[in-house]
N, C-alpha and C. Protein backbone atom coordinates (compact mmCIF):
# COMPACT_ATOMS: atom_id res chain seq x y z
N UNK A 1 2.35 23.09 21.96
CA UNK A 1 2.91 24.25 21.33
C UNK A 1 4.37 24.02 20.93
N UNK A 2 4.97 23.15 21.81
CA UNK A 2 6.59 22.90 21.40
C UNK A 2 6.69 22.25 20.33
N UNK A 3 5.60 21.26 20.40
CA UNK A 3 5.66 20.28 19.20
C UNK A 3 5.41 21.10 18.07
N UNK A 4 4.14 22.24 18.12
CA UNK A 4 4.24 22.54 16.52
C UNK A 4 5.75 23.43 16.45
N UNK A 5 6.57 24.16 17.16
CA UNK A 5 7.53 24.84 17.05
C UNK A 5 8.91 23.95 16.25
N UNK A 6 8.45 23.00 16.87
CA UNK A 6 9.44 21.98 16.54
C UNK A 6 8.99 21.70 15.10
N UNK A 7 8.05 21.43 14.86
CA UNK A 7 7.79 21.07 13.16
C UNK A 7 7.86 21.90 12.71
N UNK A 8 7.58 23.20 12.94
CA UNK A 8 7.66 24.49 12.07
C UNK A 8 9.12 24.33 11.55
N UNK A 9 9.91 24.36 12.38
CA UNK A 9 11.15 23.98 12.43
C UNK A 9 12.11 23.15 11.57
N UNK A 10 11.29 22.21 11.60
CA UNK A 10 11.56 21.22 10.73
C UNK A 10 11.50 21.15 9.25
N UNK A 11 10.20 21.88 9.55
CA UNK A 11 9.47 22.44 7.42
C UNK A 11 10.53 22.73 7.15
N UNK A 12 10.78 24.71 8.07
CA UNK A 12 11.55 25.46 7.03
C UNK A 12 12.87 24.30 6.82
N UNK A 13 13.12 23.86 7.81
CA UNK A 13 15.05 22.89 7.35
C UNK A 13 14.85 22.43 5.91
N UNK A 14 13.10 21.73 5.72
CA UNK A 14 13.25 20.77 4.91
C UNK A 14 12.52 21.83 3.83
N UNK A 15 12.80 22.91 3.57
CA UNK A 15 12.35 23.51 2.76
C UNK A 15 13.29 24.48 2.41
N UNK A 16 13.76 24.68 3.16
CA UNK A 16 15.48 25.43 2.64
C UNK A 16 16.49 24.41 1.55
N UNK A 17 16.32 23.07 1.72
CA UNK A 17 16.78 21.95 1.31
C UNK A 17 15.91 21.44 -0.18
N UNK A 18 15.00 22.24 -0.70
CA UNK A 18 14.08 21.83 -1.63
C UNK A 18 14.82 20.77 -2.72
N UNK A 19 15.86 21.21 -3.31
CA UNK A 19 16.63 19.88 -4.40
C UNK A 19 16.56 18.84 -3.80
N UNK A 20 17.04 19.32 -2.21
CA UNK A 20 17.15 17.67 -1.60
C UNK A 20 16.08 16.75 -1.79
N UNK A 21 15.08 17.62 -1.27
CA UNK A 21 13.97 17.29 -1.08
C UNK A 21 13.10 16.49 -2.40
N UNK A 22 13.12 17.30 -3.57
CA UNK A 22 12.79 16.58 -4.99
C UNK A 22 13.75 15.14 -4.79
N UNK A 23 14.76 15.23 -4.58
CA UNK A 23 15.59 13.98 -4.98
C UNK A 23 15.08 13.04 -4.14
N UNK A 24 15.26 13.24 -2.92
CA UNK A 24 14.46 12.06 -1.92
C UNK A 24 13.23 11.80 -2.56
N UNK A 25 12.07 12.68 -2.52
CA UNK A 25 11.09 12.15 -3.38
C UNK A 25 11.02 11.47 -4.49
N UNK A 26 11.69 11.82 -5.55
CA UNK A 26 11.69 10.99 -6.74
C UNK A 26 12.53 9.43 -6.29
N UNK A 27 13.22 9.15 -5.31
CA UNK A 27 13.97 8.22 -5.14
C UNK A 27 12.67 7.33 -4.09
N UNK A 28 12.09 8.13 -3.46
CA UNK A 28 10.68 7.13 -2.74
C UNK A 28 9.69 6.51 -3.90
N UNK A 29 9.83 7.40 -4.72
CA UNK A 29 8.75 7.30 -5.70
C UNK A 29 8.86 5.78 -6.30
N UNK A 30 10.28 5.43 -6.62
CA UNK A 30 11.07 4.68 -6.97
C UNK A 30 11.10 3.56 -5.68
N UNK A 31 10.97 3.79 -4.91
CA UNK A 31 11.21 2.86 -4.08
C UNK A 31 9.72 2.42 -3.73
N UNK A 32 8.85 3.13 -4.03
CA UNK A 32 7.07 2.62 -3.91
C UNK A 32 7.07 1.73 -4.64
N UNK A 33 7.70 1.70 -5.58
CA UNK A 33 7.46 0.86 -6.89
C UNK A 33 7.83 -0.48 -6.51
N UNK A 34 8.96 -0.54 -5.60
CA UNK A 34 9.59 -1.78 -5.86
C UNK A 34 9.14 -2.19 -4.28
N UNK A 35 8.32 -1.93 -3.41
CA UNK A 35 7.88 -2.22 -2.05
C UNK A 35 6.64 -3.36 -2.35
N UNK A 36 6.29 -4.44 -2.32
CA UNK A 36 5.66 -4.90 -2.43
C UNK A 36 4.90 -5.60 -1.29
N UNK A 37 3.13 -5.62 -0.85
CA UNK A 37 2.45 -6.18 0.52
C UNK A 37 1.42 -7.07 -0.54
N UNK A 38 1.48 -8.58 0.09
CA UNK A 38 0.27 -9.06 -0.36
C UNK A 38 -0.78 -9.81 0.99
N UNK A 39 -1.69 -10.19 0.53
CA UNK A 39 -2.70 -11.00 1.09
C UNK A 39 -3.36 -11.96 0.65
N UNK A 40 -3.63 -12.68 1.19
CA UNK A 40 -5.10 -14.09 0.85
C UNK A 40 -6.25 -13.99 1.72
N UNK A 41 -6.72 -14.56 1.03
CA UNK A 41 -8.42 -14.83 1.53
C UNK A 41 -8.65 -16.39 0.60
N UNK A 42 -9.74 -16.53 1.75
CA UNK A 42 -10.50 -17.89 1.51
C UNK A 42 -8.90 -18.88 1.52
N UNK A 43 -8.55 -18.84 2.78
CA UNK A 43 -7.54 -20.23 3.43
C UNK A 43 -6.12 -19.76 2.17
N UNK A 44 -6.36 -19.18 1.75
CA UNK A 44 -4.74 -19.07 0.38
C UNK A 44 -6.09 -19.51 -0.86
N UNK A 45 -6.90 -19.28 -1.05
CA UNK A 45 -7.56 -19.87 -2.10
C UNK A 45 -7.28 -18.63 -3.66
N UNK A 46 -7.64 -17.58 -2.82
CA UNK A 46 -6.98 -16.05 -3.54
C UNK A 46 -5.40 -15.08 -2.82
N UNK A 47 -4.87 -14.78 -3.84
CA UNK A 47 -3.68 -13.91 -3.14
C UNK A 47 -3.47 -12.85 -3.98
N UNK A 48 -3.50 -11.77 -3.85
CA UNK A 48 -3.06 -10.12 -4.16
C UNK A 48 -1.89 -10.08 -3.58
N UNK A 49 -0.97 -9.37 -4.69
CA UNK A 49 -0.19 -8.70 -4.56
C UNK A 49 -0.07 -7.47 -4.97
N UNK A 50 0.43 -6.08 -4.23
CA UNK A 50 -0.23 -4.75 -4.51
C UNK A 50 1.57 -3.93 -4.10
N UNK A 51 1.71 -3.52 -5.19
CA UNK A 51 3.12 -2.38 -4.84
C UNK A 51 2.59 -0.67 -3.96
N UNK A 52 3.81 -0.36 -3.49
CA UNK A 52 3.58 0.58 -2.70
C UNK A 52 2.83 1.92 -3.49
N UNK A 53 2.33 2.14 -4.78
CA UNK A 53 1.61 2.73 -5.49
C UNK A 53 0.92 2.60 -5.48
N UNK A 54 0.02 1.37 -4.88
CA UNK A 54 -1.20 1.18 -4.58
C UNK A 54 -1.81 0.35 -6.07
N UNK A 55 -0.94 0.11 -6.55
CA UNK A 55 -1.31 -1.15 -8.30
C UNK A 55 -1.18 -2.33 -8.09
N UNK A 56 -2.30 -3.06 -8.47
CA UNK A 56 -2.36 -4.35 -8.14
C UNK A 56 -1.38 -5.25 -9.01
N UNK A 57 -0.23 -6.07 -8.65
CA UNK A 57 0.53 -6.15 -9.45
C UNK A 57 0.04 -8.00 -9.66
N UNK A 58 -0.13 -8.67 -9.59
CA UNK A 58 -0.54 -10.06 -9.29
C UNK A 58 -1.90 -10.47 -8.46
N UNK A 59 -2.63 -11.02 -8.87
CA UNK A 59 -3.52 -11.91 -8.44
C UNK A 59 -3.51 -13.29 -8.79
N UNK A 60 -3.50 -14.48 -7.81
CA UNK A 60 -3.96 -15.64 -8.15
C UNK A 60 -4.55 -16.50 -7.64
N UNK A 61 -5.20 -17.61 -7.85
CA UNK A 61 -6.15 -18.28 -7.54
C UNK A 61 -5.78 -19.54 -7.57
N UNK A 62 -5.65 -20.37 -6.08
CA UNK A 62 -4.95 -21.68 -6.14
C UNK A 62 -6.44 -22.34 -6.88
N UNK A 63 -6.26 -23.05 -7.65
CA UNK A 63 -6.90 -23.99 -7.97
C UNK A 63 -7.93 -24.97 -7.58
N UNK A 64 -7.06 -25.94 -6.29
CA UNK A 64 -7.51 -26.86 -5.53
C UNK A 64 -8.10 -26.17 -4.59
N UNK A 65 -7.70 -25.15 -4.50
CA UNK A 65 -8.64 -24.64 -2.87
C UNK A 65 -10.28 -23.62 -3.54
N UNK A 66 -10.03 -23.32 -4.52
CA UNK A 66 -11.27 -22.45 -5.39
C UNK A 66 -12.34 -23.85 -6.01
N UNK A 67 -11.63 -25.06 -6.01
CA UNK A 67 -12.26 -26.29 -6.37
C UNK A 67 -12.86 -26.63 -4.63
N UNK A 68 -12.25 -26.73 -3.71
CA UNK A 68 -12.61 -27.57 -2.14
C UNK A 68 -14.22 -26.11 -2.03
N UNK A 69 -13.70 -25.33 -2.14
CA UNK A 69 -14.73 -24.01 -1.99
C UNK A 69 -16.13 -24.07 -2.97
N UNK A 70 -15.46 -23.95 -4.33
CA UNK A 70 -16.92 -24.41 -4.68
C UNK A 70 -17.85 -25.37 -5.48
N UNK A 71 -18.77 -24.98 -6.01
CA UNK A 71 -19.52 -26.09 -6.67
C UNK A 71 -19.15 -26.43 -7.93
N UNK A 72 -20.32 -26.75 -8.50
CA UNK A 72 -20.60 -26.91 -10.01
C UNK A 72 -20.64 -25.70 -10.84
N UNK A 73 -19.60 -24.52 -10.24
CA UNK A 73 -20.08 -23.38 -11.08
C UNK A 73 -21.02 -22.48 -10.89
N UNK A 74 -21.66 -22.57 -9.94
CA UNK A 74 -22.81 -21.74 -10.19
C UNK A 74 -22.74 -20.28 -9.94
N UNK A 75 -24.10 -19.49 -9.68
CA UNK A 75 -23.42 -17.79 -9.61
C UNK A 75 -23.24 -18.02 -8.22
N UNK A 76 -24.09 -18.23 -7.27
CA UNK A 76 -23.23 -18.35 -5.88
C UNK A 76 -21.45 -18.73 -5.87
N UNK A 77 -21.28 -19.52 -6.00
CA UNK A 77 -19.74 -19.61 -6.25
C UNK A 77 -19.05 -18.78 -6.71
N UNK A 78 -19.74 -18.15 -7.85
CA UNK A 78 -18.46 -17.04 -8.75
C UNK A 78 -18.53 -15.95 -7.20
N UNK A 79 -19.65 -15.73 -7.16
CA UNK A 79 -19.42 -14.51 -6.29
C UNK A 79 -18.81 -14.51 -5.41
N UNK A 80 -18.82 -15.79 -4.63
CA UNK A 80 -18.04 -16.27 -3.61
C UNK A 80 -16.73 -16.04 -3.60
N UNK A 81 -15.91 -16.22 -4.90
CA UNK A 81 -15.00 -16.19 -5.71
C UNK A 81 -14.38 -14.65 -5.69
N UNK A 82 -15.15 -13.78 -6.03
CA UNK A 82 -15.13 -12.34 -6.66
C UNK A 82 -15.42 -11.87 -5.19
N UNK A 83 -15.60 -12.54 -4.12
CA UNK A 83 -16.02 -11.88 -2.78
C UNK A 83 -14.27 -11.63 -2.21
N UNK A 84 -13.68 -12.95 -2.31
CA UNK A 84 -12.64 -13.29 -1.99
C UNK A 84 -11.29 -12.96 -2.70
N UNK A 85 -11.93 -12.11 -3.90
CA UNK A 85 -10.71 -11.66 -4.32
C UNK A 85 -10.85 -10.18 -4.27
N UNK A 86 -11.80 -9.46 -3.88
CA UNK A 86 -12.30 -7.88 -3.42
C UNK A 86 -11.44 -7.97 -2.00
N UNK A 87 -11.90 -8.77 -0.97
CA UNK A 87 -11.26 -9.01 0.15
C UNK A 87 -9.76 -9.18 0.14
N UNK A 88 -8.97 -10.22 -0.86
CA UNK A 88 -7.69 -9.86 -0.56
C UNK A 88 -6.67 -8.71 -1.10
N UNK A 89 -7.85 -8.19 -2.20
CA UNK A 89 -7.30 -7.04 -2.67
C UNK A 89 -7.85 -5.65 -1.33
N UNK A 90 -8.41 -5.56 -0.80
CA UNK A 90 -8.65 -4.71 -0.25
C UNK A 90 -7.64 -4.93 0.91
N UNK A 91 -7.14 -6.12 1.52
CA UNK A 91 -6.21 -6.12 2.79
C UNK A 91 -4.92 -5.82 2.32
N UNK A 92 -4.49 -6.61 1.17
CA UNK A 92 -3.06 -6.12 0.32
C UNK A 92 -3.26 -4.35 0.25
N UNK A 93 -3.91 -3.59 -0.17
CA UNK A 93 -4.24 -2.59 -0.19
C UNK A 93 -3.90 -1.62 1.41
N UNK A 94 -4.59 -2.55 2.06
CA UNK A 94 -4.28 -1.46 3.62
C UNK A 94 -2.76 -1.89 3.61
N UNK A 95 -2.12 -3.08 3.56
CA UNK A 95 -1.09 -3.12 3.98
C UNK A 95 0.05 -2.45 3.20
N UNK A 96 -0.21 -2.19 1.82
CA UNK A 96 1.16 -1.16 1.21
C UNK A 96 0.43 -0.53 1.72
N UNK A 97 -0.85 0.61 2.10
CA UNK A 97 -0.96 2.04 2.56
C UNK A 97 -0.10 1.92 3.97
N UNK A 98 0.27 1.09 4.73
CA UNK A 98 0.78 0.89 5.84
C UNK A 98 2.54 0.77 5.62
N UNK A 99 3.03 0.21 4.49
CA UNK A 99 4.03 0.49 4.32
C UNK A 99 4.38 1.68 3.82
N UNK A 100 3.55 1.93 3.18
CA UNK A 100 3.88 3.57 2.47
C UNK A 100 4.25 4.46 3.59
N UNK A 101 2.69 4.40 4.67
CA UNK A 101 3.10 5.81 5.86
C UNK A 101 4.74 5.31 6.51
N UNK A 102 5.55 3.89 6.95
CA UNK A 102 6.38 3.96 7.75
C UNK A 102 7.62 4.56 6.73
N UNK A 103 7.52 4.29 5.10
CA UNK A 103 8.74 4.82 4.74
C UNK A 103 8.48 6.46 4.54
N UNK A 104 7.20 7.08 4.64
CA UNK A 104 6.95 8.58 4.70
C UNK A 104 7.54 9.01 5.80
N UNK A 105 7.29 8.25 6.94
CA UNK A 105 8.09 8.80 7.86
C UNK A 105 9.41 8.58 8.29
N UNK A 106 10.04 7.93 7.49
CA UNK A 106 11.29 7.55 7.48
C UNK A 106 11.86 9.12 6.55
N UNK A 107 11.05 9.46 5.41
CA UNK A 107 11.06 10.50 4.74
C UNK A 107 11.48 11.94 5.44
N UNK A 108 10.50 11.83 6.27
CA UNK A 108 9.91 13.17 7.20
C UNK A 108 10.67 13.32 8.80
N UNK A 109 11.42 12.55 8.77
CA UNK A 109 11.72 12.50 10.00
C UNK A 109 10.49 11.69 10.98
N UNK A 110 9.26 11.64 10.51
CA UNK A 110 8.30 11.49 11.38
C UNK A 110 7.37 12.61 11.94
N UNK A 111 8.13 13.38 10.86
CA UNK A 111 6.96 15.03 11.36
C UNK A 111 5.72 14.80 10.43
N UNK A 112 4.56 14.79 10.58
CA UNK A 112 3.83 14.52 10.05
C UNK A 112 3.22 15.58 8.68
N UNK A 113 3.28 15.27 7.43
CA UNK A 113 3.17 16.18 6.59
C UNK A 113 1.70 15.87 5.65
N UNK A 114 0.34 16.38 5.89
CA UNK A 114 -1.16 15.97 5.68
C UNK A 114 -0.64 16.22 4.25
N UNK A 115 -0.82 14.96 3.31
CA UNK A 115 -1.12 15.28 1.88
C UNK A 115 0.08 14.72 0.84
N UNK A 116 1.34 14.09 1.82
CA UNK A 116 2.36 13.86 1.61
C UNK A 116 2.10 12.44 0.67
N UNK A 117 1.55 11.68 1.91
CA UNK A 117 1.57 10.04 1.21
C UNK A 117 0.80 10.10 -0.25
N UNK A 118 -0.99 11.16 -0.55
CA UNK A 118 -0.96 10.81 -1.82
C UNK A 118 -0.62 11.21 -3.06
N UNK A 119 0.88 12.32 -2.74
CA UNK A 119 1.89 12.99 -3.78
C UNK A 119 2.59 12.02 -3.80
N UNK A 120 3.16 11.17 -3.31
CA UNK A 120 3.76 9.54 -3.39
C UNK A 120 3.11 8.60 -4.12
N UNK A 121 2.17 8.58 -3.98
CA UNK A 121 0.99 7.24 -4.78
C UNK A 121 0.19 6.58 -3.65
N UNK A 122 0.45 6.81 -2.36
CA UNK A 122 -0.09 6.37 -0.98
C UNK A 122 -1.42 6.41 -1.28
């Protein structure tokens, strides 16, 4: 009960403060942009890179290691291929959603606000 008193608390501050409040936001918004998390899959064979908007900003594909991996081409391989680049796009993916929530709550004080991160791009 203290705890929600305490956030109640907190809203109205941060809602008495509304300009503030736009400005911080538009300045996170801005700062999603330029937060960048990536990943690999298949040994570094694929790597995603994904900004805190959740846009895939880079993908690439080492060469030699998409060659050690597969064959002569075939569809097994591509998929293999397209398996491994779903996969590092999907971990790049959790990891800006993971940067996103720590600078939301850097935002929020840490009061938790449901609906916040995907008015951000979270």
């Amino acid at each position: 009960m203290f705890d929600q008193m305490k956030n109640l608390k907190n809203l109205a501050g941060m809602l008495g403060n509304a300009g503030e409040i736009r400005e911080k936001m538009q300045q996170m918004q801005e700062e999603l942009a330029r937060l960048t998390a990536e990943a690999d899959a298949g040994a570094g064979a694929v790597r995603v890179v994904v900004n805190g908007k959740m846009q895939v900003l880079n993908v690439e594909l080492d060469r030699a290691m998409i060659a050690s991996l597969a064959g002569e081409g075939s569809d097994t391989d591509k998929q293999m291929i397209e398996e491994l680049i779903v996969s590092a796009t999907n971990e790049a993916m959790r990891r800006a959603q993971e940067l996103v929530r720590q600078e939301m709550s850097k935002l929020t004080g840490g009061m938790d606000l449901p609906g916040l991160e995907g008015m951000m791009g979270g």
